[in-house]
Structure formats: structure tokens, C-alpha cells
N, C-alpha and C. Protein backbone atom coordinates (compact mmCIF):
# COMPACT_ATOMS: atom_id res chain seq x y z
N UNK A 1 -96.82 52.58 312.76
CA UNK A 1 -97.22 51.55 311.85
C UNK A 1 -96.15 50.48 311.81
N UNK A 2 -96.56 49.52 311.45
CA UNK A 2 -95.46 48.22 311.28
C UNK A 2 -95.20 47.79 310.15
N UNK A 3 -94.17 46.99 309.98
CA UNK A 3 -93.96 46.80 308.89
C UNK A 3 -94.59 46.39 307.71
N UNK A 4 -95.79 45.26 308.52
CA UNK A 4 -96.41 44.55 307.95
C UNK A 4 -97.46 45.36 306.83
N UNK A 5 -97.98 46.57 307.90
CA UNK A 5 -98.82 47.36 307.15
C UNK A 5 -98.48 48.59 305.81
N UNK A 6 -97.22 48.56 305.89
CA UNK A 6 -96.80 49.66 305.49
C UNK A 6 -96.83 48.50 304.11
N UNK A 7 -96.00 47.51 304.32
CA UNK A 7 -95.72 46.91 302.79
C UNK A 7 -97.13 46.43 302.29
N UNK A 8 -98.43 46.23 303.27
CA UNK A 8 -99.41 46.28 302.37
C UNK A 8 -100.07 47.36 301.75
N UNK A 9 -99.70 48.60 302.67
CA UNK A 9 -100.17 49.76 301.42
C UNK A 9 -99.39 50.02 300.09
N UNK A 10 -98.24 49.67 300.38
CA UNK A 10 -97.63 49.82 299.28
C UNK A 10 -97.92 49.04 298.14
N UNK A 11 -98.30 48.06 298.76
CA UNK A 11 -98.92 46.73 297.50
C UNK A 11 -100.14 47.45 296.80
N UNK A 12 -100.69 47.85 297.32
CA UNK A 12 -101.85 48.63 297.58
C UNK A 12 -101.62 49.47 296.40
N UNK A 13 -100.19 50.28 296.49
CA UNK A 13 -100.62 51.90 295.69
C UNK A 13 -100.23 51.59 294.42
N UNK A 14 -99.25 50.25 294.91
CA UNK A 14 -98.19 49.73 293.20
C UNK A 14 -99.44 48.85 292.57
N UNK A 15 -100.05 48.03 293.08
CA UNK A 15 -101.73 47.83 292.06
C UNK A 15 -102.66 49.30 291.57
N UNK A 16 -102.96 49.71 292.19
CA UNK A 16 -103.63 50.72 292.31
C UNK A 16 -103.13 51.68 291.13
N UNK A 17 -101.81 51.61 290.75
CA UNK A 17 -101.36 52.46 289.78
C UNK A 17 -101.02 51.90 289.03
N UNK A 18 -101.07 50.77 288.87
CA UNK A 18 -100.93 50.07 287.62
C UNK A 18 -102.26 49.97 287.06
N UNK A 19 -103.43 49.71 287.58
CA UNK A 19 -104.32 49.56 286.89
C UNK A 19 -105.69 50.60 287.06
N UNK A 20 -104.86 52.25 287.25
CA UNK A 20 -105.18 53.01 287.00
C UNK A 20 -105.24 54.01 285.74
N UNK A 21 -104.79 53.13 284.77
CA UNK A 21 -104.81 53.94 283.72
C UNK A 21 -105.28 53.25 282.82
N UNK A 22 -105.85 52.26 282.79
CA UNK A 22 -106.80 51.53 282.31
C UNK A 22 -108.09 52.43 282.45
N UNK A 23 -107.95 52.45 284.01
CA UNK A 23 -109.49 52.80 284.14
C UNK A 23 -109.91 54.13 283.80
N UNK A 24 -108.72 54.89 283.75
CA UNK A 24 -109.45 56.30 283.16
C UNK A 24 -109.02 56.47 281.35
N UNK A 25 -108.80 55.29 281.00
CA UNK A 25 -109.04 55.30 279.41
C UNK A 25 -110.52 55.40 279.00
N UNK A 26 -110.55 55.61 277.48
CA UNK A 26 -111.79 56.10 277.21
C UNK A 26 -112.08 54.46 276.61
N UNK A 27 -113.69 53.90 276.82
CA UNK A 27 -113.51 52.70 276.06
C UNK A 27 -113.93 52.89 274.45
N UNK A 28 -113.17 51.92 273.91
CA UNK A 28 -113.07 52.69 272.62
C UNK A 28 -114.61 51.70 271.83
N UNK A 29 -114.78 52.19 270.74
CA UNK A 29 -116.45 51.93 270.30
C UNK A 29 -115.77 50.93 269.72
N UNK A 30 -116.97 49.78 270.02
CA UNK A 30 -116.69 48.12 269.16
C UNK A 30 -117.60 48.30 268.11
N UNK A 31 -116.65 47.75 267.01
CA UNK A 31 -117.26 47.69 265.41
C UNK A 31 -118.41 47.10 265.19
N UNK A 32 -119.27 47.51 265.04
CA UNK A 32 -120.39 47.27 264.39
C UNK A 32 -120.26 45.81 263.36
N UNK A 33 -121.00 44.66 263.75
CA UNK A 33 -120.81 43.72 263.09
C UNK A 33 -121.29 43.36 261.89
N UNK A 34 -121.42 42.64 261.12
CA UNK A 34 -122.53 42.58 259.84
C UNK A 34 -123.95 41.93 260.27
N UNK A 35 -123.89 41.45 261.20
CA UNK A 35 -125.16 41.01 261.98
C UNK A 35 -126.27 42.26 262.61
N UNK A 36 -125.27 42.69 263.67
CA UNK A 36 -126.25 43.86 263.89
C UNK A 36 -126.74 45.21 263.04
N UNK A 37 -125.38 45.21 261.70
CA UNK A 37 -125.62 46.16 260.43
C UNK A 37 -127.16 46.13 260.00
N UNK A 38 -127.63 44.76 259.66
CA UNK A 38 -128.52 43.85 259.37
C UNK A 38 -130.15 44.32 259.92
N UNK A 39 -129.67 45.02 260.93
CA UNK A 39 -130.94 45.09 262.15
C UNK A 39 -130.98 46.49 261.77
N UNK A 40 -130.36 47.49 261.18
CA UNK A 40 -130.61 48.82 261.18
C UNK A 40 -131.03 49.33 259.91
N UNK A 41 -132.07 49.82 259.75
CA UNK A 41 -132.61 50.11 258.14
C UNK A 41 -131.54 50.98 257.78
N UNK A 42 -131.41 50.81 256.21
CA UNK A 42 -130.76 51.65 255.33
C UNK A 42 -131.67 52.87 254.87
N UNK A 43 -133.29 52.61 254.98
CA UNK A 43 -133.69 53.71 254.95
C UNK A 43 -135.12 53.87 255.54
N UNK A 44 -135.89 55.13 255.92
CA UNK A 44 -136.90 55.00 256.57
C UNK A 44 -137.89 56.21 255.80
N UNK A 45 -139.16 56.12 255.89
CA UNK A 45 -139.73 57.24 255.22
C UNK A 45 -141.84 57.15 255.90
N UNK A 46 -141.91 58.13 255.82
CA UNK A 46 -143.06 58.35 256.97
C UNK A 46 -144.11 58.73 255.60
N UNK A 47 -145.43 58.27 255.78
CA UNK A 47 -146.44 58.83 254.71
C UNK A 47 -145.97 58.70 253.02
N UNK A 48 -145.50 57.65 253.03
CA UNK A 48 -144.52 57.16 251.56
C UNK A 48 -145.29 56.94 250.50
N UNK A 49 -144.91 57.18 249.66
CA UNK A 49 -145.64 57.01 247.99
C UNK A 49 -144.77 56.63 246.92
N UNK A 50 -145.32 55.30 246.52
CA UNK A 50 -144.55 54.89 245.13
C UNK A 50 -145.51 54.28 244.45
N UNK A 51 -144.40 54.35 243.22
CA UNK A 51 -145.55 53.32 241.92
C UNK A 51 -144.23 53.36 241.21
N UNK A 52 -144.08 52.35 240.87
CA UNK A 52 -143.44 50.84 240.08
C UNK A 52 -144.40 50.76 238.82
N UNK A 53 -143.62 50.56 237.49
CA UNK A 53 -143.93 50.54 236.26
C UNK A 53 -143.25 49.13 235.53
N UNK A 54 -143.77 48.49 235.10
CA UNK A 54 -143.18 47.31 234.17
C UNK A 54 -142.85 47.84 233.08
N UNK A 55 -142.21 46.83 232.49
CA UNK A 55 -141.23 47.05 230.56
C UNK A 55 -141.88 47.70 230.05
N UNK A 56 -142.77 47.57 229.45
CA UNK A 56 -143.70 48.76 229.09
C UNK A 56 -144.35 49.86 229.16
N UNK A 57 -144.14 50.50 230.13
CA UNK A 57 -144.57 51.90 230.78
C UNK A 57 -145.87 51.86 231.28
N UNK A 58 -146.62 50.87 231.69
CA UNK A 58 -147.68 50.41 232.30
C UNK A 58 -147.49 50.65 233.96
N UNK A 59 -148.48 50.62 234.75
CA UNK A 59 -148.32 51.36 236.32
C UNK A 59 -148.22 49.60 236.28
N UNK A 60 -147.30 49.13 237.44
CA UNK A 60 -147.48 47.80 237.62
C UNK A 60 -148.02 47.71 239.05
N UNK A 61 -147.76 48.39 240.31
CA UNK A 61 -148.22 48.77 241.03
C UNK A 61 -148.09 49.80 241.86
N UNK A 62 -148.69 50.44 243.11
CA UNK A 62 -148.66 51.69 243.95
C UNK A 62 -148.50 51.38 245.40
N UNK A 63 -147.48 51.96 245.94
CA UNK A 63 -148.05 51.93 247.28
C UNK A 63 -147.77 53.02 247.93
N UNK A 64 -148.80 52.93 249.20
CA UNK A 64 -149.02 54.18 250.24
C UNK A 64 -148.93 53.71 251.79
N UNK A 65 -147.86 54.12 252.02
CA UNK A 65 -147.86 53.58 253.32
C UNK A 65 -147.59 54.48 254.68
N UNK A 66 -147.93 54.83 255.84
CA UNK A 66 -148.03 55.36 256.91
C UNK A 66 -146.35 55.74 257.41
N UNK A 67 -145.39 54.54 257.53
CA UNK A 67 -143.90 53.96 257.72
C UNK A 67 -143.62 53.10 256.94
N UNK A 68 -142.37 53.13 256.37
CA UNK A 68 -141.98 52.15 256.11
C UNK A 68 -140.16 52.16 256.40
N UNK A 69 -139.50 50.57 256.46
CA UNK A 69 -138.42 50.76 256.57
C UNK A 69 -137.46 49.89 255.34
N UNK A 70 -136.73 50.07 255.34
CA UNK A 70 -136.23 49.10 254.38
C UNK A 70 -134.91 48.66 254.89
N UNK A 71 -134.73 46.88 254.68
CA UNK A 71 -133.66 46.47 255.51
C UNK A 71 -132.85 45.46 254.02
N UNK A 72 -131.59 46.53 253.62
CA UNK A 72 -131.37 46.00 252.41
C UNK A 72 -130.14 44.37 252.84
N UNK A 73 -129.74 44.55 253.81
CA UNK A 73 -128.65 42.78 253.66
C UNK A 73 -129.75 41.70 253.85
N UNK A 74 -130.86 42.25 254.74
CA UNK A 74 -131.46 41.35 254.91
C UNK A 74 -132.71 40.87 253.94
N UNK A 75 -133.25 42.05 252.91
CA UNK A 75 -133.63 41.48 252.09
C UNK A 75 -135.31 41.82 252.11
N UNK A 76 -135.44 42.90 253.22
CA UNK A 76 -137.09 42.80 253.15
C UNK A 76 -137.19 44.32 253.22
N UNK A 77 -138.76 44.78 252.89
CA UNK A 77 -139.00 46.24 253.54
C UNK A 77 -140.51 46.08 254.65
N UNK A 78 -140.72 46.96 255.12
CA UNK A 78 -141.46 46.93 256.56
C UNK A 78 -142.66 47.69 256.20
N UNK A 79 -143.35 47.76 255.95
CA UNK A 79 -144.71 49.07 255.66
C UNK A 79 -145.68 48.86 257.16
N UNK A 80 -145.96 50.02 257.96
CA UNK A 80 -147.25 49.83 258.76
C UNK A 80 -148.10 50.70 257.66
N UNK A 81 -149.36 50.04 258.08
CA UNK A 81 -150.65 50.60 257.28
C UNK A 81 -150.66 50.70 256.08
N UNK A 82 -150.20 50.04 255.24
CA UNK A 82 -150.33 49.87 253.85
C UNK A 82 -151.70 49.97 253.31
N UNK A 83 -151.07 50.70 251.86
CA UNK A 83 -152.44 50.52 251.07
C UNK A 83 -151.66 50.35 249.44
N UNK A 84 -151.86 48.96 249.41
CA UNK A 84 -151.13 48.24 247.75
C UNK A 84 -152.30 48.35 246.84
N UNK A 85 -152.02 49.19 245.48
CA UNK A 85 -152.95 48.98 244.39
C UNK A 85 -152.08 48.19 243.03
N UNK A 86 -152.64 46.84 243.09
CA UNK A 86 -152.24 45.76 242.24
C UNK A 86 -152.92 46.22 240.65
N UNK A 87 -152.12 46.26 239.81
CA UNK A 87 -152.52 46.15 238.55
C UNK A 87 -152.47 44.82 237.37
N UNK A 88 -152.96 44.62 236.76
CA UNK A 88 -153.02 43.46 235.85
C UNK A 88 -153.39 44.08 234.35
N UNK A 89 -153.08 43.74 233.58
CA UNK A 89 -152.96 43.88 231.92
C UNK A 89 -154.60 43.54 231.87
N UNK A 90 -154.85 42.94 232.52
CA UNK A 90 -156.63 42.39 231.65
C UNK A 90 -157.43 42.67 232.73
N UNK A 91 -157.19 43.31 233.78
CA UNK A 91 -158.39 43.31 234.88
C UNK A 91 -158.16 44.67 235.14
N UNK A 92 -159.19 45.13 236.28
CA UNK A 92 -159.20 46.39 236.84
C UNK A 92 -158.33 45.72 238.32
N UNK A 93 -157.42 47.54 238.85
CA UNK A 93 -156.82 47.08 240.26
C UNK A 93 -157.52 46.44 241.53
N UNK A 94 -156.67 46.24 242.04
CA UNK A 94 -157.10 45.23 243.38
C UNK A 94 -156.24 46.65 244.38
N UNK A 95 -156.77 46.67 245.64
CA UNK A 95 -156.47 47.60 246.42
C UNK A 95 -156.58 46.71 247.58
N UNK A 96 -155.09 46.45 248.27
CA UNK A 96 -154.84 45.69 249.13
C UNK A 96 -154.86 46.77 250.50
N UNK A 97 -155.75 46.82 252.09
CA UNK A 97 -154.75 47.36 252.94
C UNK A 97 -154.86 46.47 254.05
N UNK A 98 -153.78 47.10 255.04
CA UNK A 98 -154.02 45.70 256.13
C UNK A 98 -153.18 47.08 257.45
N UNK A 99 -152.45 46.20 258.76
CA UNK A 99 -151.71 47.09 259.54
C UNK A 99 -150.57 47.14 259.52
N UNK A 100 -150.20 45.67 258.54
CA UNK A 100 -148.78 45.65 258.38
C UNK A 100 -148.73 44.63 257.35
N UNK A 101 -146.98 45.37 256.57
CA UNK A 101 -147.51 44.44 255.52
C UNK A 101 -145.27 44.05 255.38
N UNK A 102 -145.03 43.09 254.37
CA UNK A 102 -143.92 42.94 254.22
C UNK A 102 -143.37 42.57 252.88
N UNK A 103 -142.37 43.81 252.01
CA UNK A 103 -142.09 43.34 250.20
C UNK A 103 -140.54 42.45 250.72
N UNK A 104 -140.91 41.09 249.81
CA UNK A 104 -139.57 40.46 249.71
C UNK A 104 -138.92 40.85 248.14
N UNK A 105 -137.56 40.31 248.36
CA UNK A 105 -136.61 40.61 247.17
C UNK A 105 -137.35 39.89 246.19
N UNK A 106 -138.03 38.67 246.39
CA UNK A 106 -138.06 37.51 245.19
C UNK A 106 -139.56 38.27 244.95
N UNK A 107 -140.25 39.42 245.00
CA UNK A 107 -141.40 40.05 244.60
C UNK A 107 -142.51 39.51 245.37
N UNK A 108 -142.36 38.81 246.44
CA UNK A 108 -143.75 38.58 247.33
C UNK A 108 -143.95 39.39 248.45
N UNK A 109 -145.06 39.67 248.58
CA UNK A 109 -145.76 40.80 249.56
C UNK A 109 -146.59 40.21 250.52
N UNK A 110 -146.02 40.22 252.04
CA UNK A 110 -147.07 39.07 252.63
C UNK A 110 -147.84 40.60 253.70
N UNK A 111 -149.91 40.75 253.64
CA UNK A 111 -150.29 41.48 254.55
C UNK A 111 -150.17 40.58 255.63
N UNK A 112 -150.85 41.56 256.81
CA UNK A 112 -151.03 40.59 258.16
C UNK A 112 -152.04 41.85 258.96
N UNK A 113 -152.75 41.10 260.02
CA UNK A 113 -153.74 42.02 260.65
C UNK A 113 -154.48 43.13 259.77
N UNK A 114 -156.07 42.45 260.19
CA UNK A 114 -156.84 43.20 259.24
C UNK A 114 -156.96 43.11 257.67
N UNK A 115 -156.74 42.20 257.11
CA UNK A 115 -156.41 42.65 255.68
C UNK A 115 -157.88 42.79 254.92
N UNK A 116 -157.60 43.96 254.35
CA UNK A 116 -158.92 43.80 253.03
C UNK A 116 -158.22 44.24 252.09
N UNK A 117 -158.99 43.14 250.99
CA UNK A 117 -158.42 43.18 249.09
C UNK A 117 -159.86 44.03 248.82
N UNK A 118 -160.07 44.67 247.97
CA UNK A 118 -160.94 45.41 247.39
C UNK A 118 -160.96 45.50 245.67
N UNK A 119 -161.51 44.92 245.10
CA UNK A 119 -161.83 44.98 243.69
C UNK A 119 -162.59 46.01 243.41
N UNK A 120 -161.39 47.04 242.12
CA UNK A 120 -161.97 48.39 242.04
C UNK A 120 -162.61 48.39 241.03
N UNK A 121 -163.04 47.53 240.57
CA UNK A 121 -163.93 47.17 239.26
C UNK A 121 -165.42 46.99 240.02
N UNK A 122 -166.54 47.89 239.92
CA UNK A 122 -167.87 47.34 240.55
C UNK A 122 -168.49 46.30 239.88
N UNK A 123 -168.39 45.85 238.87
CA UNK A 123 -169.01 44.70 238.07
C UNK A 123 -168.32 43.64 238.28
N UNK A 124 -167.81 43.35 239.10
CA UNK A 124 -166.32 42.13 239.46
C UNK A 124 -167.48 40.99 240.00
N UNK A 125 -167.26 40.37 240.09
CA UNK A 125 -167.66 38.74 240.93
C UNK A 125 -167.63 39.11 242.48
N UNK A 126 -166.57 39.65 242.33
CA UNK A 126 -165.68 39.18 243.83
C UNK A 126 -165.58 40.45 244.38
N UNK A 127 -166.15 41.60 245.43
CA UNK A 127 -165.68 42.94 245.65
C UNK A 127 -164.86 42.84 246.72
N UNK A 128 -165.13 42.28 248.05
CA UNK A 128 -164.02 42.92 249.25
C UNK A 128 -163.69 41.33 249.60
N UNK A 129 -162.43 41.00 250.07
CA UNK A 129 -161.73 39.73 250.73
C UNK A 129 -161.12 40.19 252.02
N UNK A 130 -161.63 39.64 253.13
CA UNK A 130 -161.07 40.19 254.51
C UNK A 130 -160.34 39.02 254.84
N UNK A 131 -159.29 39.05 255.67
CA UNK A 131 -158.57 37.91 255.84
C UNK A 131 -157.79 38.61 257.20
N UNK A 132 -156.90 37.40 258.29
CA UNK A 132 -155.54 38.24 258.92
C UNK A 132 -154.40 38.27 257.92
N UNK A 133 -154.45 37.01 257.13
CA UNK A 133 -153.21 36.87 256.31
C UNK A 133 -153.36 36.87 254.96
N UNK A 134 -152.77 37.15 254.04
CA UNK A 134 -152.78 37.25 252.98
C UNK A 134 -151.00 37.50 251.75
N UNK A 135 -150.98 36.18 251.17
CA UNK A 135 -149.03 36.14 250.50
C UNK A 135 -149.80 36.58 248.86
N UNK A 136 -149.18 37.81 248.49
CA UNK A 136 -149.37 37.87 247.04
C UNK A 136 -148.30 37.62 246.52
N UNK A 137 -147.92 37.10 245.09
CA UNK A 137 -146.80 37.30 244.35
C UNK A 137 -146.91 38.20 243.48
N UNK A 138 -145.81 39.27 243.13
CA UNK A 138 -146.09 40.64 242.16
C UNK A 138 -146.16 39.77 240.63
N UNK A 139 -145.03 38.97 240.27
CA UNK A 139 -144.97 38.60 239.43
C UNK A 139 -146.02 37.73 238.57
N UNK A 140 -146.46 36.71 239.42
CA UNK A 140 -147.71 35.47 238.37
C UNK A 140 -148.85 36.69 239.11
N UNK A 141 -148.98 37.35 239.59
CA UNK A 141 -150.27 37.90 240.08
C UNK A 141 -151.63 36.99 240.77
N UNK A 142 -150.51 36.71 242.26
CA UNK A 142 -151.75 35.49 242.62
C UNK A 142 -151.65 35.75 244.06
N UNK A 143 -152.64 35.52 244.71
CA UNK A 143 -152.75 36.17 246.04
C UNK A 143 -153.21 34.78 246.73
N UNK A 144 -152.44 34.81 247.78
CA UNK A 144 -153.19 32.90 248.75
C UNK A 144 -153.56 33.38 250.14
N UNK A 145 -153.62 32.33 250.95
CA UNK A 145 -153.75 32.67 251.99
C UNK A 145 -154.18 31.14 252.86
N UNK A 146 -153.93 30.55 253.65
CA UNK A 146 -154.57 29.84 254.84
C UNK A 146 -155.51 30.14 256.29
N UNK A 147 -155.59 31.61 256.09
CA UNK A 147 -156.32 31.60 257.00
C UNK A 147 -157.84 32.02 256.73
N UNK A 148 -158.59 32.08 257.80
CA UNK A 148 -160.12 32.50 257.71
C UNK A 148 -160.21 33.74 256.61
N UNK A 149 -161.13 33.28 255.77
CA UNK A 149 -160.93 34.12 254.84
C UNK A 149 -162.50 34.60 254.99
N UNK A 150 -163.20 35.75 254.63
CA UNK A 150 -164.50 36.15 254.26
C UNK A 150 -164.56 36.94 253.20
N UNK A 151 -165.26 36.36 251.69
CA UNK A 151 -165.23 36.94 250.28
C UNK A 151 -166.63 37.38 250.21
N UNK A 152 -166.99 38.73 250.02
CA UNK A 152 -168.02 39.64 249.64
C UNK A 152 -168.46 39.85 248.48
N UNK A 153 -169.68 39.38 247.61
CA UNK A 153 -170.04 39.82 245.95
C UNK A 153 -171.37 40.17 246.33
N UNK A 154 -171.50 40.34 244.79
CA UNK A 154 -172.67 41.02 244.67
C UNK A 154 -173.94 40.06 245.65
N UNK A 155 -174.23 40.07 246.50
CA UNK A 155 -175.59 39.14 246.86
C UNK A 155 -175.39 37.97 247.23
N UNK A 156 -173.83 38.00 248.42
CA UNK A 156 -173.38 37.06 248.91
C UNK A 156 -172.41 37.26 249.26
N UNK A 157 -172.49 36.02 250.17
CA UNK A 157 -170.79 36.09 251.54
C UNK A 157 -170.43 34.81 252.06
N UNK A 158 -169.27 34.26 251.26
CA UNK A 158 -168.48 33.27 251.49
C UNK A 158 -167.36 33.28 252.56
N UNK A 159 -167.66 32.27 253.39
CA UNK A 159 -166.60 32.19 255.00
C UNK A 159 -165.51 30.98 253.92
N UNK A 160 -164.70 30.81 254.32
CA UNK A 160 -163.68 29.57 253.93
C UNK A 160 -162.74 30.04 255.15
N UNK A 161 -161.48 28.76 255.00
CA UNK A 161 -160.30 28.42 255.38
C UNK A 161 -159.47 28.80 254.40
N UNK A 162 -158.67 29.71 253.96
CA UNK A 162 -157.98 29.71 252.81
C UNK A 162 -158.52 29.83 251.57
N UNK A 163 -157.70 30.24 250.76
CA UNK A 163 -157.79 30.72 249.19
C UNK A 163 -156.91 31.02 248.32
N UNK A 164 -156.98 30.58 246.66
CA UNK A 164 -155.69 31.03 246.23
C UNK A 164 -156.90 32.14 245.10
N UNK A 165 -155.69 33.00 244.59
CA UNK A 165 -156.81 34.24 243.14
C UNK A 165 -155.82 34.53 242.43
N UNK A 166 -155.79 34.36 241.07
CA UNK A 166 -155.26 34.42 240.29
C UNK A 166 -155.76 36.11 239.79
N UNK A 167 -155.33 37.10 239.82
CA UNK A 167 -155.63 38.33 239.46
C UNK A 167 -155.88 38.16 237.97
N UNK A 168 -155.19 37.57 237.12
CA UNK A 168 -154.98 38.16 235.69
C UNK A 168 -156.03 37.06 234.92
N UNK A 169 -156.66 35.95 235.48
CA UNK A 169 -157.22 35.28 235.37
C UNK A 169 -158.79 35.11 235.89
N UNK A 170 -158.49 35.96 237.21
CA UNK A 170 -160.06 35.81 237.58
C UNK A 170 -160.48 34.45 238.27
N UNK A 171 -159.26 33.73 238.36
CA UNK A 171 -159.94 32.55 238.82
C UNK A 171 -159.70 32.12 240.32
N UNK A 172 -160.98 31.92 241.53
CA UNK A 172 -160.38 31.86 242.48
C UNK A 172 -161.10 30.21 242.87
N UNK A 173 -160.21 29.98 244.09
CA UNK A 173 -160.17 28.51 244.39
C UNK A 173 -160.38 28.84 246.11
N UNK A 174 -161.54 27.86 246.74
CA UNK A 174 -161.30 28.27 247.96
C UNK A 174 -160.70 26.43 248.41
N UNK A 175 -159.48 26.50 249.77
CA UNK A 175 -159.15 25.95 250.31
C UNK A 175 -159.75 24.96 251.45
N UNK A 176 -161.29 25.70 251.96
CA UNK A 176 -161.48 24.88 252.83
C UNK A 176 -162.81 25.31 252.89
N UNK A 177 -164.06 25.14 252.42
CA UNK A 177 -165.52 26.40 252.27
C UNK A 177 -165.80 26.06 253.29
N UNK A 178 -166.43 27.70 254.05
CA UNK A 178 -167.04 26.54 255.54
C UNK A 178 -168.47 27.09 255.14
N UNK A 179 -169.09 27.81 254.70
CA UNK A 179 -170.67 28.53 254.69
C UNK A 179 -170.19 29.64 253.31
N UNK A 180 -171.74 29.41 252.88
CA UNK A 180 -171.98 30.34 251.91
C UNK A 180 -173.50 30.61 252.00
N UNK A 181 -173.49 32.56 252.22
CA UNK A 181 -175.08 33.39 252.67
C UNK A 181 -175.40 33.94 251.26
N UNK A 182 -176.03 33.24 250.38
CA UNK A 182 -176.61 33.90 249.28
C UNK A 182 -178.53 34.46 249.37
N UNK A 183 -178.28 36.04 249.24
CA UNK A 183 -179.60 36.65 249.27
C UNK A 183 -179.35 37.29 247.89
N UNK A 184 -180.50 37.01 247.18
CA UNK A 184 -181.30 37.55 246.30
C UNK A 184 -181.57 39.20 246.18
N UNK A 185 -181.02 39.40 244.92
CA UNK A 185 -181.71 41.19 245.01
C UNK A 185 -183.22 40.91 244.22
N UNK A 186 -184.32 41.81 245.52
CA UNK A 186 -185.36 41.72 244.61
C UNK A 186 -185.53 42.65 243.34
N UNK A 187 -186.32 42.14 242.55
CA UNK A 187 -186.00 42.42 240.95
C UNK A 187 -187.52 43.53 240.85
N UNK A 188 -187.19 44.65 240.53
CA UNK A 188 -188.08 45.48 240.54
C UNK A 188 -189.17 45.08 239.21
């Protein structure tokens, strides 16, 4: 061998061992940031059941849900397959379900895909509301929506664009009417 080669192995073994002990270090775990904290539920629960009571020991509402997750920095919880039963002081419940639904901190509940409202009162005006979307607020008790809405009563079926319903009031407003199918029950 010559000289030339010899001093390049040596270059060789003096790199080679210097930055050999790097490489068989262990890499050590990077801290978890508050960002990605953010992304990981604080808690999760399968086939879930609650009910929420106002100041008064009144049911304020229920829910039943398939999954749900709850993501507390960020401020929301996750339900697939929900089924929300809304209560009001002066009305009978409303029974919300849809495939997915979402509770914010500030008390709004937005469904999505599929939604039907169901009025558990049979003497109601108003029995089933199908919609994709649907934003309730827990608090004023008012349910909206912009999209295609279809409202079911007794001996009729209203298509619209949107809607707002005041639960505790009874009073609903449609946004955009596109058709209304009113048939007659014949009267024995």
C-alpha cells in the first residue's frame, strides 16, 4: 500500500469514529408540543350516555352517542351517530339524530349528514325536519340551518332553503320556501 492510501483510511477510521457514537445513540423523544397536545382527545367513550340538568333540577338535555371524543384546549367534543333530546320549559322534547354531530364551549351543537329533528309531542305543528345541516344553540333554544331543509306535519311537506325554530316559542321562519304538498285528511 502507499502512502497515499493508508492516510486515506485513516481519515476514514478517525471520521468513522467520531461520528460513531452519535449513531448508535438512542434518539431521544421530542416533546410533545401544545399544538399537537391539541389533536389528541383528553377523553374518548364508545356507546355514551348523558343528561345535563339546568339550575333547577329540570333534564335540560340527553345525549346518546355511538363515539364520542372530547378535545378540551381546543374547545369542542366529536359525537358519531348522535341522538340529542332537547328539552324546553313549555314544550315537549325535540330528538335530534344525524352521523355526526359537534358540542362547542359557547353551548352550540352543529349536526351534519342526515339530520332528523323529531318532535316528540304528536299534536305538534311540525313532526320530523330532515336537513344535512343543522346549528342549535342550547341556551336561547333555537335551531337554524341554510341548507335544504324538508319539514313534515300533520297533512303536509314543506321543501325550503333554510330555517330558523325557536323551540321554546314554537315559532318557525323558513329562509327560502321552495314548494309546499298539502293533502287533506279525509274526514270520516
Amino acid at each position: 500500500m502507499n502512502r497515499t492510501t493508508i492516510c486515506i483510511a485513516l481519515l476514514f477510521i478517525l471520521a468513522l469514529s467520531l461520528s460513531l457514537p452519535g449513531w448508535l445513540k438512542k434518539e431521544q423523544d421530542l416533546p410533545v408540543t401544545q399544538t399537537e397536545e391539541a389533536w389528541i382527545p383528553n377523553y374518548q367513550a364508545k356507546k355514551m350516555r348523558s343528561t345535563l340538568y339546568d339550575k333547577t333540577g329540570n333534564i335540560n338535555h340527553q345525549v346518546f352517542a355511538e363515539y364520542m371524543e372530547n378535545y378540551d384546549l381546543l374547545g369542542f367534543t366529536l359525537f358519531k351517530r348522535p341522538e340529542y333530546l332537547l328539552y324546553s320549559q313549555t314544550r315537549h322534547p325535540w330528538q335530534v339524530n344525524a352521523q355526526e354531530g359537534t358540542l362547542y364551549e359557547d353551548q352550540r351543537l352543529q349536526f351534519e349528514t342526515d339530520v332528523e329533528i323529531k318532535s316528540l309531542n304528536d299534536d305538534g305543528y311540525m313532526q320530523i325536519i330532515r336537513t344535512q345541516f343543522v346549528e342549535i344553540n342550547l341556551i336561547d333554544k333555537t335551531m337554524t340551518s341554510d341548507q335544504a331543509v324538508e319539514i313534515v306535519g300533520p297533512n303536509y311537506v314543506i321543501n325550503s332553503n333554510g330555517f330558523t325554530v325557536s323551540l321554546e316559542t314554537q315559532r318557525y321562519e323558513l329562509l327560502d320556501h321552495v314548494k309546499t304538498v298539502y293533502q287533506p285528511s279525509p274526514q270520516n
